[in-house]
Structures are given as C-alpha cells and as structure tokens.
C-alpha atoms as a PDB file:
ATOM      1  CA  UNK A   1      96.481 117.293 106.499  1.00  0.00           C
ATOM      2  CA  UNK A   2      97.848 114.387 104.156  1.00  0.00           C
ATOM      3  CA  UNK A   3     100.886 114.840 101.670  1.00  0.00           C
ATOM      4  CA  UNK A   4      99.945 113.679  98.298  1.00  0.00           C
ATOM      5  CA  UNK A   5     102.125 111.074  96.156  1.00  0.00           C
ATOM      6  CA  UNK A   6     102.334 110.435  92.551  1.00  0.00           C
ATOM      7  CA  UNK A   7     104.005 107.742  90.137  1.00  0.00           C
ATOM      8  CA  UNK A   8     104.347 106.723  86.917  1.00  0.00           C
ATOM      9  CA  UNK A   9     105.263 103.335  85.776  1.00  0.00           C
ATOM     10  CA  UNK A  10     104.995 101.030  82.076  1.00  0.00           C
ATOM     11  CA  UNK A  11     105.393  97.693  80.730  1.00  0.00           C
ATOM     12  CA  UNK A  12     105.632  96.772  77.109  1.00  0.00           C
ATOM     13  CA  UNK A  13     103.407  93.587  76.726  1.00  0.00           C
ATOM     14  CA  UNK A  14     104.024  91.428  73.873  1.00  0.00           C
ATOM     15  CA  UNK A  15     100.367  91.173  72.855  1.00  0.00           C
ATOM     16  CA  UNK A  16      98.044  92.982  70.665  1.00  0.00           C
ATOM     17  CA  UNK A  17      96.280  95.836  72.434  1.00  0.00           C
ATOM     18  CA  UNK A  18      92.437  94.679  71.730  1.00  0.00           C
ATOM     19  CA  UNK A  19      93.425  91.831  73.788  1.00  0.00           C
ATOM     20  CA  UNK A  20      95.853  93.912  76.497  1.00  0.00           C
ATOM     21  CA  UNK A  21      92.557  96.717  76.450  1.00  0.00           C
ATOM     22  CA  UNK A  22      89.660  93.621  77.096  1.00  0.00           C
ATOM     23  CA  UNK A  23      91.888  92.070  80.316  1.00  0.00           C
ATOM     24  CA  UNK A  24      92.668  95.440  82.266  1.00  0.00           C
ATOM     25  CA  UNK A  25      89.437  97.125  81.478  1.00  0.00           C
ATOM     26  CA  UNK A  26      87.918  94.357  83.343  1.00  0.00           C
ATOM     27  CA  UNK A  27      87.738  96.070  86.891  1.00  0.00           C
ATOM     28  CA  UNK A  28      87.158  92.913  88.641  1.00  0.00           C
ATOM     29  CA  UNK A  29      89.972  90.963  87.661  1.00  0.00           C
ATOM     30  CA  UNK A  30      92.942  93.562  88.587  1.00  0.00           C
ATOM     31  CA  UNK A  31      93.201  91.764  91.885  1.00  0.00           C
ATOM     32  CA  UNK A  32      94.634  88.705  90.031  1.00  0.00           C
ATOM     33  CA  UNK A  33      97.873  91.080  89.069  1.00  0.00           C
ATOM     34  CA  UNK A  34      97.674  93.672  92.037  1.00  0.00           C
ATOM     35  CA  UNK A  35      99.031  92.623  94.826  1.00  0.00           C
ATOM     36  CA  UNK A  36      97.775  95.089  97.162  1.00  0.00           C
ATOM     37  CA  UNK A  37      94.495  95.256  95.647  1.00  0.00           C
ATOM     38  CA  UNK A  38      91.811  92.674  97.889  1.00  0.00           C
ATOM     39  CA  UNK A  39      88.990  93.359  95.406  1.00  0.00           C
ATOM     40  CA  UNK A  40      87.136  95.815  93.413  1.00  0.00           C
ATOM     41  CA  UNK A  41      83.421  95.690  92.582  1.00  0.00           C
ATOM     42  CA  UNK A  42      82.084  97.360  90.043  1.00  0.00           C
ATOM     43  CA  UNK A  43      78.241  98.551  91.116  1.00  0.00           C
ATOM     44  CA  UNK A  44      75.127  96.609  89.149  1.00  0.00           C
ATOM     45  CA  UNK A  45      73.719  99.962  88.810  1.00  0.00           C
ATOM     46  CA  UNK A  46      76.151 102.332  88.011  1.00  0.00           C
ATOM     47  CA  UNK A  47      79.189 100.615  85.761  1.00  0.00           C
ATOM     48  CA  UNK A  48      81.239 103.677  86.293  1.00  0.00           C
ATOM     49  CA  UNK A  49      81.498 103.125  89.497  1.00  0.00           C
ATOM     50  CA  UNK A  50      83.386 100.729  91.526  1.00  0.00           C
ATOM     51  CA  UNK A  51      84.138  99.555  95.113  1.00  0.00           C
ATOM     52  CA  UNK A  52      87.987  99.085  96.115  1.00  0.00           C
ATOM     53  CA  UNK A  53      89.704  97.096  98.850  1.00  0.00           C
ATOM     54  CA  UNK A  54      93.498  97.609  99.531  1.00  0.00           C
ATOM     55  CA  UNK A  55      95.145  94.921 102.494  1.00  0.00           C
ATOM     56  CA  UNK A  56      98.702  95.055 103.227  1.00  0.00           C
ATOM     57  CA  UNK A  57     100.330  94.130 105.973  1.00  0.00           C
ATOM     58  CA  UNK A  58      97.771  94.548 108.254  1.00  0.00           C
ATOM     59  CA  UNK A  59      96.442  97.723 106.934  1.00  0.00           C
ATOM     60  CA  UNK A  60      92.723  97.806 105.051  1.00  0.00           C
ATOM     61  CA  UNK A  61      91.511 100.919 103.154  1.00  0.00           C
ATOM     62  CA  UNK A  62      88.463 100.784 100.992  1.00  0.00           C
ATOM     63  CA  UNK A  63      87.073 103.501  98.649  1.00  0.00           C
ATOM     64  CA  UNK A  64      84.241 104.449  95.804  1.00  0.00           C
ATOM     65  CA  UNK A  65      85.871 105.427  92.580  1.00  0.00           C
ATOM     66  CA  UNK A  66      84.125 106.936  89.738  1.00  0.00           C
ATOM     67  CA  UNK A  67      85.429 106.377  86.049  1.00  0.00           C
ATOM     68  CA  UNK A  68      86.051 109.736  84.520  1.00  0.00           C
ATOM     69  CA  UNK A  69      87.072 109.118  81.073  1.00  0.00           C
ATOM     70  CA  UNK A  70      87.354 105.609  79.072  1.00  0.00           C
ATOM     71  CA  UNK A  71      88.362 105.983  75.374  1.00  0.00           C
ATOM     72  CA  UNK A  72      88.614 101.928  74.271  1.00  0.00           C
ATOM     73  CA  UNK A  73      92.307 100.563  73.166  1.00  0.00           C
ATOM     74  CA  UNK A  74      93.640 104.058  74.793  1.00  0.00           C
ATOM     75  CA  UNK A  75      92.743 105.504  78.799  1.00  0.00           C
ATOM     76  CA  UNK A  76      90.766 104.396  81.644  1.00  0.00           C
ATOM     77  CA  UNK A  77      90.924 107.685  84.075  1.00  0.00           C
ATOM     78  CA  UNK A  78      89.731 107.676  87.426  1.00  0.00           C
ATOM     79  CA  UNK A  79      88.960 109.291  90.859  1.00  0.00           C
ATOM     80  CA  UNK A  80      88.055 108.175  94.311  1.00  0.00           C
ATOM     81  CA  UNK A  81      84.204 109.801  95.490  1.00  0.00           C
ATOM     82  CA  UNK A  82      85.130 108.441  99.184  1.00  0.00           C
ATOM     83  CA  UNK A  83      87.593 106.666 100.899  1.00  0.00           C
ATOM     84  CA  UNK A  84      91.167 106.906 100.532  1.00  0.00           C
ATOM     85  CA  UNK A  85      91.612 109.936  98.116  1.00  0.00           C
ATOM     86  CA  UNK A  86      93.208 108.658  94.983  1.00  0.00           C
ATOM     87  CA  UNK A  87      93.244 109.265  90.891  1.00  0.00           C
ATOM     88  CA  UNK A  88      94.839 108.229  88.113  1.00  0.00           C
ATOM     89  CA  UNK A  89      94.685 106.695  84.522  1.00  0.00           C
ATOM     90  CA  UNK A  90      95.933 103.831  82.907  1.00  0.00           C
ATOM     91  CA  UNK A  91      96.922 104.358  79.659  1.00  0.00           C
ATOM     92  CA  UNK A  92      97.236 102.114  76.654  1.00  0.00           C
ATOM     93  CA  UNK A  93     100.164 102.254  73.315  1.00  0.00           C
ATOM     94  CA  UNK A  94      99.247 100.475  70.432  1.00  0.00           C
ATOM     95  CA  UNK A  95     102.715  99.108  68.981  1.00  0.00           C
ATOM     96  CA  UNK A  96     101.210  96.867  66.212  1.00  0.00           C
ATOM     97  CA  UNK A  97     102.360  93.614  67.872  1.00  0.00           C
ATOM     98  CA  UNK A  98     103.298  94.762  71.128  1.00  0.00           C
ATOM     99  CA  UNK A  99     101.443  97.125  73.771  1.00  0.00           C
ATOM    100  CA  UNK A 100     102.797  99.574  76.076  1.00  0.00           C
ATOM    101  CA  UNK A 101     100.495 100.073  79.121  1.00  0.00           C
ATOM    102  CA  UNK A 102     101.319 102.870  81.675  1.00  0.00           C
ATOM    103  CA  UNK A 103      99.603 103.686  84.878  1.00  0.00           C
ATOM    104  CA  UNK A 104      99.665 106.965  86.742  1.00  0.00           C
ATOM    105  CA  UNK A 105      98.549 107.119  90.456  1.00  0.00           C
ATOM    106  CA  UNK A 106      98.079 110.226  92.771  1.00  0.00           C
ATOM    107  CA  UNK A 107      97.090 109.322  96.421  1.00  0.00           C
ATOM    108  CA  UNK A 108      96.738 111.297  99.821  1.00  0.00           C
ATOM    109  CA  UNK A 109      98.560 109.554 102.158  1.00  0.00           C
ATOM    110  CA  UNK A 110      96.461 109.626 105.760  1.00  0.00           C
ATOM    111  CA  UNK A 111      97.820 111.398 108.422  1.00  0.00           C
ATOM    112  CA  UNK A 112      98.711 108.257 110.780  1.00  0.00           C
ATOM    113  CA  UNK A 113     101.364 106.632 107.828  1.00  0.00           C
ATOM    114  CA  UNK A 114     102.801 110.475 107.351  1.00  0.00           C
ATOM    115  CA  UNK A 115     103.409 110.183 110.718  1.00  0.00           C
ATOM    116  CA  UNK A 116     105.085 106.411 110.898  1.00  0.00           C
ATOM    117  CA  UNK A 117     106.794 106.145 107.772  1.00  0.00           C
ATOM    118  CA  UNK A 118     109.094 108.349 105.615  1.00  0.00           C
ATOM    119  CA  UNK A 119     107.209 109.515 102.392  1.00  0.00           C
ATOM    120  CA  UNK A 120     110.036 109.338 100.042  1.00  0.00           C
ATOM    121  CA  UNK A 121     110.486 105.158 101.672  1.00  0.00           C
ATOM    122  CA  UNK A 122     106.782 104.683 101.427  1.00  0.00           C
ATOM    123  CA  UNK A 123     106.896 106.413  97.571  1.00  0.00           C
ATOM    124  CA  UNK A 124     109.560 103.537  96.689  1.00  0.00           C
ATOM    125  CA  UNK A 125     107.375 101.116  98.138  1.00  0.00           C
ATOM    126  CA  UNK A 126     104.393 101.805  96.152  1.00  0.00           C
ATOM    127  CA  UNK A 127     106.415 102.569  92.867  1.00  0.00           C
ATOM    128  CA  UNK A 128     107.974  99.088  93.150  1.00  0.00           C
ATOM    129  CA  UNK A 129     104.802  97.339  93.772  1.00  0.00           C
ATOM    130  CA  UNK A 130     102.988  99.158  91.525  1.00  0.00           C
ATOM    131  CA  UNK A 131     106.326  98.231  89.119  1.00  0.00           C
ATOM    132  CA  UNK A 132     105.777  94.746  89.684  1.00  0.00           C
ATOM    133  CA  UNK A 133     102.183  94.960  89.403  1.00  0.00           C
ATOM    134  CA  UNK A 134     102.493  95.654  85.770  1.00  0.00           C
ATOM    135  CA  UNK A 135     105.265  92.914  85.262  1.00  0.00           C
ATOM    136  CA  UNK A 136     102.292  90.463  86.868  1.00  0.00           C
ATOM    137  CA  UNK A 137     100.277  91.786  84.443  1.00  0.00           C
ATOM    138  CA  UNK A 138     102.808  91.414  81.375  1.00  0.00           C
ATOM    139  CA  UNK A 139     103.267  87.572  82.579  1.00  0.00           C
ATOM    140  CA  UNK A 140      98.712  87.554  82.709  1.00  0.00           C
ATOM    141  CA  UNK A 141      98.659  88.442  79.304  1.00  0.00           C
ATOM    142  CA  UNK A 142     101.081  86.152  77.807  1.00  0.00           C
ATOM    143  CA  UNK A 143      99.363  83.074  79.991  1.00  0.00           C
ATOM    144  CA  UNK A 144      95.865  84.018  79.101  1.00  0.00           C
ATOM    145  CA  UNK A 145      96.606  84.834  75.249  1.00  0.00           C
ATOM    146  CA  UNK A 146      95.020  82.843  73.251  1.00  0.00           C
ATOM    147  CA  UNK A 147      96.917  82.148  69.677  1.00  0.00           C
ATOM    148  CA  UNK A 148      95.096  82.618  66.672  1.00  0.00           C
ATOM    149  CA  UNK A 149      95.798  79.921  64.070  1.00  0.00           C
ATOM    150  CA  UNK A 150      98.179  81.361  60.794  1.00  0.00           C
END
C-alpha cells in the first residue's frame, strides 16, 4: 500500500494571464521549467491525453494522464489513467497586470521510496522543487514576453 502526498504552491508572475494561460497550457513545454519532468507528450489522437516522464536521480517513472477539466485563463485539472498515481490542477489568477498561478499535486508514493525515505523529508523535497519549479516558470515568462509597443 502507498501513502499519498499533497502540496500546494504559487507564484505571482508579472505578466498578463492570456500570455501566462498560452505558455503553461502548452503540455509539451513544462519540461523547460520542471526540473523533474523528462518529457510529456500529448497523444495525436486524443489531446486530453498525455504521456509523462519523471528522472531524478536515478529514478524514472512514466504515466498516462487524462485532462479532466480545462476552463481557458483559469484551471487545467488532471489525473493519471496508469503509471505513477497522481492528480492535480493548476490554477490561474487574473490580477490585471500580474498573474498568480498555483499548482496542486496529490501523488501515491510507491511502496519501495515509503520504505527508503521519510515521507515528511521526501514531502519537503517535492514542495521545494515543485516551489522552484514555479519560480523557473516566473523567470520563462518574463524571458519569453514579448512587449507590445505603447
């Protein structure tokens, strides 16, 4: 039996959210910002679902997940179909000339780490990376902007 982790982290991005909303929702590019994330491929025949590859120090997990709910400039929601057992949503604050993004992550944690690692050290792992992830993100945007003209 696994034990089951959840976090919740944001970042205020100093962009508008149109442009925050068209960089995340892009599946295949969260790799550039995640560091634990190897890729994700979103299926040619289904768009809703997508293929994800996690490598960290020495460790590979790969799973399907299946987009439950997308509302545009607000929540992407998701759940793992196979594979490491995951959900979560990233959700999206318009703040006029800011953005506030916030994602939320549940995960099983297999058997073998329960076993090697402490829970509540491997929670602070993930909630920092995760953490940082969004910082990488923050520092995407504002190098990838693009200024409009006054």
């Amino acid at each position: 039996m696994s034990d089951r982790l959840e976090h919740s982290v944001e970042v205020e991005v100093d962009a508008p959210i149109d442009f925050v909303w068209n960089l995340w929702s892009d599946l295949e590019q969260l790799p550039k910002w995640m560091k634990w994330i190897d890729s994700v491929a979103v299926s040619p025949e289904d768009p809703n679902l997508s293929r994800w590859k996690l490598a960290t120090g020495g460790l590979e997990f790969s799973w399907q997940s299946r987009l439950l709910k997308v509302v545009p400039h607000q929540i992407i929601q998701w759940e793992s179909v196979d594979g490491l057992p995951n959900q979560g949503a990233v959700r999206f604050y318009d703040r006029k000339h800011s953005s506030i993004v916030k994602l939320s992550i549940a995960y099983a944690i297999p058997g073998f780490l329960g076993r090697l690692m402490d829970n509540l050290f491997l929670g602070r792992i993930v909630e920092s990376t995760i953490q940082a992830d969004l910082h990488r993100f923050r520092d995407y945007v504002i190098e990838h902007q693009v200024k409009e003209p006054a």
